[in-house]
Protein backbone atom coordinates (compact mmCIF):
# COMPACT_ATOMS: atom_id res chain seq x y z
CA UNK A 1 56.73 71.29 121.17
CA UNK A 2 57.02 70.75 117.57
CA UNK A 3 58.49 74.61 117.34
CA UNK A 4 61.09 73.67 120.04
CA UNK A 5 61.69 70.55 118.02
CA UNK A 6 62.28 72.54 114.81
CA UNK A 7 64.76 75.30 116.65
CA UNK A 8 66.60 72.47 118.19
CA UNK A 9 67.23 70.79 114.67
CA UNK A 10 68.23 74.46 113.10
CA UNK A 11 71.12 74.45 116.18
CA UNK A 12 72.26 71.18 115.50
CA UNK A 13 72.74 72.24 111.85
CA UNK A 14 74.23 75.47 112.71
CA UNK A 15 76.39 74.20 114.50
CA UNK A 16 77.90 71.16 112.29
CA UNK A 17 78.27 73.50 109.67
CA UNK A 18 80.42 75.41 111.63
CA UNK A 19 82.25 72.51 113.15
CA UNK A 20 82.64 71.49 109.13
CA UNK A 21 84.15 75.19 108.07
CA UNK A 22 86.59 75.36 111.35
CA UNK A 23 87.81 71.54 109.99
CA UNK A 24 88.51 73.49 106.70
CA UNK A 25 90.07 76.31 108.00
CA UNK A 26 92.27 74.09 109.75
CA UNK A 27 93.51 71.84 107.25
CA UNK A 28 94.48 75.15 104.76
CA UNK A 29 97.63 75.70 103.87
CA UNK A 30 99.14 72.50 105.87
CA UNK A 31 100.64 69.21 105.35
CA UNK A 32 99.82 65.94 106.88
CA UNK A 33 102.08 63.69 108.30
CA UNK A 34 102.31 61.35 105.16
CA UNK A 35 102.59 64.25 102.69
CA UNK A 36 105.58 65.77 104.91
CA UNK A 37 107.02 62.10 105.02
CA UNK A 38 106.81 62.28 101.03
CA UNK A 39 108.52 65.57 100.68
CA UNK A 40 105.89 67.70 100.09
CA UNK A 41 106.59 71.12 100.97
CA UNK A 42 104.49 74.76 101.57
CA UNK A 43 104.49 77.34 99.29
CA UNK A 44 102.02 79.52 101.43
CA UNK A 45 101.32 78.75 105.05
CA UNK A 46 98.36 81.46 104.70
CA UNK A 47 100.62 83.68 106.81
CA UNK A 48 103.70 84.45 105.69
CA UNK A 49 104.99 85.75 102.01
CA UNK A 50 108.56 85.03 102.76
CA UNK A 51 108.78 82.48 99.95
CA UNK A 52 107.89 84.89 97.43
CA UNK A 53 108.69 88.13 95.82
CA UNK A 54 107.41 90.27 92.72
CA UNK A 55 108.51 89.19 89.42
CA UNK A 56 112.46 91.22 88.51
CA UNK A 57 112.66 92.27 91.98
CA UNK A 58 114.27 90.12 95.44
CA UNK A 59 110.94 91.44 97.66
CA UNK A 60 107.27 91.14 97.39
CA UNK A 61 105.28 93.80 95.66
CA UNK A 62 104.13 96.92 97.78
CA UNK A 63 100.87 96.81 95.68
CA UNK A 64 98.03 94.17 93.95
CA UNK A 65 99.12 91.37 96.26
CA UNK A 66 97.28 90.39 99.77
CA UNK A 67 97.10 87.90 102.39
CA UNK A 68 92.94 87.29 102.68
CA UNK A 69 91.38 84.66 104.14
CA UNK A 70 94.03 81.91 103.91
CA UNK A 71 95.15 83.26 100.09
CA UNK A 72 97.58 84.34 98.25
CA UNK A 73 95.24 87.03 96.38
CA UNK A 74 95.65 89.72 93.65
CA UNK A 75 93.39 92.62 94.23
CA UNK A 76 92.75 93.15 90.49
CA UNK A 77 92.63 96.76 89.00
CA UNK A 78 96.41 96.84 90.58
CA UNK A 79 99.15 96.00 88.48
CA UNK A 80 101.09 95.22 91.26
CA UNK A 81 102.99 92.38 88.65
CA UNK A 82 103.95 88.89 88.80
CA UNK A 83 104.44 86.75 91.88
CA UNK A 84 107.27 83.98 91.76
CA UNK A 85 109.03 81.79 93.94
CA UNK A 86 112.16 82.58 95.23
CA UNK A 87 113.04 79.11 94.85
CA UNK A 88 113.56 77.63 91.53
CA UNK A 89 112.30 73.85 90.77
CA UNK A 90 113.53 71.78 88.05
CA UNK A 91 111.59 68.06 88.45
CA UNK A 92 108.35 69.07 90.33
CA UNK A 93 104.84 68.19 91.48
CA UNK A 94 103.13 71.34 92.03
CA UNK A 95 99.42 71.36 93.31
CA UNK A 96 97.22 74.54 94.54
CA UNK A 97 93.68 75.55 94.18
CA UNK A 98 92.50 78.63 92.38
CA UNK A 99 89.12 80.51 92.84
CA UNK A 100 88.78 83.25 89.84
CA UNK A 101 86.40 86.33 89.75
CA UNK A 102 83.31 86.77 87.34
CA UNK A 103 84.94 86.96 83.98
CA UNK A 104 88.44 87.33 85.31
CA UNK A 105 91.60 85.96 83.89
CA UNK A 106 94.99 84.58 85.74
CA UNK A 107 97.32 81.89 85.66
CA UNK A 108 100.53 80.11 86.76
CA UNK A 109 103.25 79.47 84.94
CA UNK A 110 106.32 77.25 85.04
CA UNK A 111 109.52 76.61 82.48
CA UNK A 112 109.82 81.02 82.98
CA UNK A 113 113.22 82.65 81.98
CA UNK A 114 112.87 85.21 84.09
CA UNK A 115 113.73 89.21 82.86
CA UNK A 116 115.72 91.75 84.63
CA UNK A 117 113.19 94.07 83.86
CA UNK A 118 109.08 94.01 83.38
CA UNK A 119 105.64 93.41 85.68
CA UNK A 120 105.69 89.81 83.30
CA UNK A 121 107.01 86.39 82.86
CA UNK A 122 106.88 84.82 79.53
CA UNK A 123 106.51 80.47 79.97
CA UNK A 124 104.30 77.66 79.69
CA UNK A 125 101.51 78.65 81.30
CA UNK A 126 98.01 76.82 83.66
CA UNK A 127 95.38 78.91 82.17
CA UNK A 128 92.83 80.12 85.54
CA UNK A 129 89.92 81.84 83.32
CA UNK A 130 85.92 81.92 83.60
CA UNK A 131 85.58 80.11 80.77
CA UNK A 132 81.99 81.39 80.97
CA UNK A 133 82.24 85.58 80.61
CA UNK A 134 85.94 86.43 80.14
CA UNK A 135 86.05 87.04 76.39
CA UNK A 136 89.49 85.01 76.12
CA UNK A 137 87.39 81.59 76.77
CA UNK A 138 86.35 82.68 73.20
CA UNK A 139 89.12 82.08 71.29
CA UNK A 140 88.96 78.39 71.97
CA UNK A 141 89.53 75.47 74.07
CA UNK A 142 93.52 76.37 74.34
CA UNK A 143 92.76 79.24 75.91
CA UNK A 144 90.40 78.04 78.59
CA UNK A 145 90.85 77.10 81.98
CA UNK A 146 93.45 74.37 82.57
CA UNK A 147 94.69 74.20 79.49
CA UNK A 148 98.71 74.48 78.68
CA UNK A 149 97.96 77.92 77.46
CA UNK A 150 98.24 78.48 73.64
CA UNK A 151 99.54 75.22 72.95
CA UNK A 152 96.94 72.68 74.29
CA UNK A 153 93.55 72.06 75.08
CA UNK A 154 91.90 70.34 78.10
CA UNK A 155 90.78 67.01 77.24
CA UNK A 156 87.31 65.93 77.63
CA UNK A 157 87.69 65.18 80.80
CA UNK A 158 88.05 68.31 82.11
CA UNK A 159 85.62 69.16 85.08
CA UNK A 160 85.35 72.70 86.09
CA UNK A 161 83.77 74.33 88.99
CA UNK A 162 81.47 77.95 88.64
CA UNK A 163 83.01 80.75 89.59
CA UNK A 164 83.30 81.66 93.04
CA UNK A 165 84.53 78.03 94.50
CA UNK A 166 88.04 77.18 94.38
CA UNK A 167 89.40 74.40 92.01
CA UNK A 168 92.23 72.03 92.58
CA UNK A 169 95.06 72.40 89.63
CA UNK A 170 98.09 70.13 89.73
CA UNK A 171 101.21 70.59 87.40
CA UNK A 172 103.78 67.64 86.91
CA UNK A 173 106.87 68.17 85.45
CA UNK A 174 109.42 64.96 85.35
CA UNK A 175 112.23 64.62 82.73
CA UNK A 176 110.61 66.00 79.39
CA UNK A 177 106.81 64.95 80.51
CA UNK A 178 104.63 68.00 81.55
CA UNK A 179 101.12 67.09 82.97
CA UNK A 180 98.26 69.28 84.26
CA UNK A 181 95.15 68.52 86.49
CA UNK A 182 92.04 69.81 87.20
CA UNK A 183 89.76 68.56 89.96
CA UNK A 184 91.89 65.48 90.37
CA UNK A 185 91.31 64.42 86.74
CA UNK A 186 94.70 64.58 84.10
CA UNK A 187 93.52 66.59 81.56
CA UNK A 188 96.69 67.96 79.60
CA UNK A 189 99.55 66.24 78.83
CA UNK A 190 102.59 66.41 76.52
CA UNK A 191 106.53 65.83 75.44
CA UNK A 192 108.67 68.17 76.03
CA UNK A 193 110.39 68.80 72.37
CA UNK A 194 108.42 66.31 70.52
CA UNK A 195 106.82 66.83 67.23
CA UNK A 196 103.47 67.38 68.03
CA UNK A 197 104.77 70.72 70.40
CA UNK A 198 107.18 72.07 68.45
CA UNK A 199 104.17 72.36 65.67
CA UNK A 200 101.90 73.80 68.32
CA UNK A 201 104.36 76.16 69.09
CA UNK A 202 105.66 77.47 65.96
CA UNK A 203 102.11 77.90 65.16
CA UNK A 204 101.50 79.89 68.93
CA UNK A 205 102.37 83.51 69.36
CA UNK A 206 105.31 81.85 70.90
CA UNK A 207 107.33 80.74 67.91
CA UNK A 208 109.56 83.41 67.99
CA UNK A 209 110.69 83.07 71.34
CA UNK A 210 113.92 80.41 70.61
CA UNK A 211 113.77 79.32 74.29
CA UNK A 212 110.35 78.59 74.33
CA UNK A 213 109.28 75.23 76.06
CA UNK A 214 112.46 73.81 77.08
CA UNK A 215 113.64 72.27 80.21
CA UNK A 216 115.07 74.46 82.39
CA UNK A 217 114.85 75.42 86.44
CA UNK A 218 112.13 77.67 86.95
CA UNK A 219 110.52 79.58 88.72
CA UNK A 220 106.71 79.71 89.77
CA UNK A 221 104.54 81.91 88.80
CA UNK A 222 101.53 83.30 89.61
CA UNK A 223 100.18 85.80 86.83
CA UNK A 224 98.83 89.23 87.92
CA UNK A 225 96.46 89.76 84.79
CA UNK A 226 94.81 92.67 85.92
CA UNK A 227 91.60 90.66 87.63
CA UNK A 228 90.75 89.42 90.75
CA UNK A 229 92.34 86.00 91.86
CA UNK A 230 93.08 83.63 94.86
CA UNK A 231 94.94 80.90 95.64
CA UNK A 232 95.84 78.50 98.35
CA UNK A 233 97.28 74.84 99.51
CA UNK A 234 100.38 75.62 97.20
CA UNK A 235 102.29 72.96 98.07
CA UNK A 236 105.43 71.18 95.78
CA UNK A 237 107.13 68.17 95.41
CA UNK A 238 110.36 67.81 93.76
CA UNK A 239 110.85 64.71 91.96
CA UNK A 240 113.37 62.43 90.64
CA UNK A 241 113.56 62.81 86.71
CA UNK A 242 113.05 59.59 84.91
């Protein structure tokens, strides 16, 4: 009896985990009635690629990029290149989550004057790393996951998941302010042309670029770096700047 009692207990767990993974896989890559009321929209409906195409070029890449379980994913090991919108966003609320390979490296980037020419886009970037084994994670806390790449750190806030689950990353943009999110926590934030970011970035690799960090419709990107990434729920707002 007690052995019956025991396999009937397994089943019922069974099967609410499953019940709990179909609820998931349902509510990827969708909006609810209140975020559709706001203005959210899809970036990804886990189907279709139609809103994107390869970074310099009008279609998607033939190579490096796949539809996989609900994601957006880059293969790694095929420089297949940048993925952007073909939409441009000026005033945005951008949210997606991110799950990065062991010791892999990716990210997405916004503010991008796009090339006519190249597999990259040159912006601000959301830094996706293992902050654990890829070797970038030692050059500091502004090159780590969620951080504005380069420029600024995560604060100490910042709550990261291990590798293999997906995080959530948000990026605001509205007027001159830039946010970014991790987890549902705000753990970068800065002025567009203040002080403070003009130092960080004549003191970047970026200084050179005259451009670099102004307002502008962009573009987003997700960065093919070479390593194994996926992403998912891309969804955007576009918001009224202040």
């Amino acid at each position: 009896m007690r052995h019956r009692k025991t396999q009937f207990c397994h089943f019922i767990a069974l099967c609410v985990s499953c019940a709990a993974v179909a609820a998931q896989g349902a509510d990827l890559n969708t909006l609810t009635d209140q975020e559709k009321a706001g203005g959210w929209k899809l970036l990804f409906d886990g189907k279709e690629t139609s809103p994107w195409r390869a970074y310099a070029h009008t279609d998607f890449p033939k190579d490096g990029w796949v539809i996989e379980d609900g994601c957006l994913k880059d293969v790694g090991g095929v420089h297949g290149g940048d993925l952007v919108t073909k939409e441009e966003f000026t005033d945005f609320d951008l949210k997606f989550e991110w799950r990065i390979s062991p010791g892999g490296n990716s990210g997405v980037k916004y503010l991008v004057k796009e090339g006519k020419t190249g597999k990259s886009g040159v912006g601000f970037e959301y830094q996706v790393l293992d902050d654990e084994k890829n070797e970038d994670a030692q050059n500091g806390p502004i090159r780590q996951a969620g951080a504005l790449y380069y420029l600024i750190a995560p604060n100490k806030s910042k709550r990261l998941k291990p590798v293999g689950e997906f995080n959530q990353g948000e990026i605001i943009v509205r007027g001159q302010h830039v946010e970014h999110w991790l987890n549902g926590t705000k753990i970068v934030e800065c002025e567009l042309g203040s002080p403070a970011l003009k130092d960080a970035i004549a003191k970047s690799k970026f200084s050179k670029i005259t451009w670099f960090g102004q307002k502008r419709p962009t573009v987003i990107l997700l960065q093919d770096h070479g390593d194994t990434v996926s992403f998912r729920n891309l969804k955007i707002k576009e918001l009224k700047p202040d």
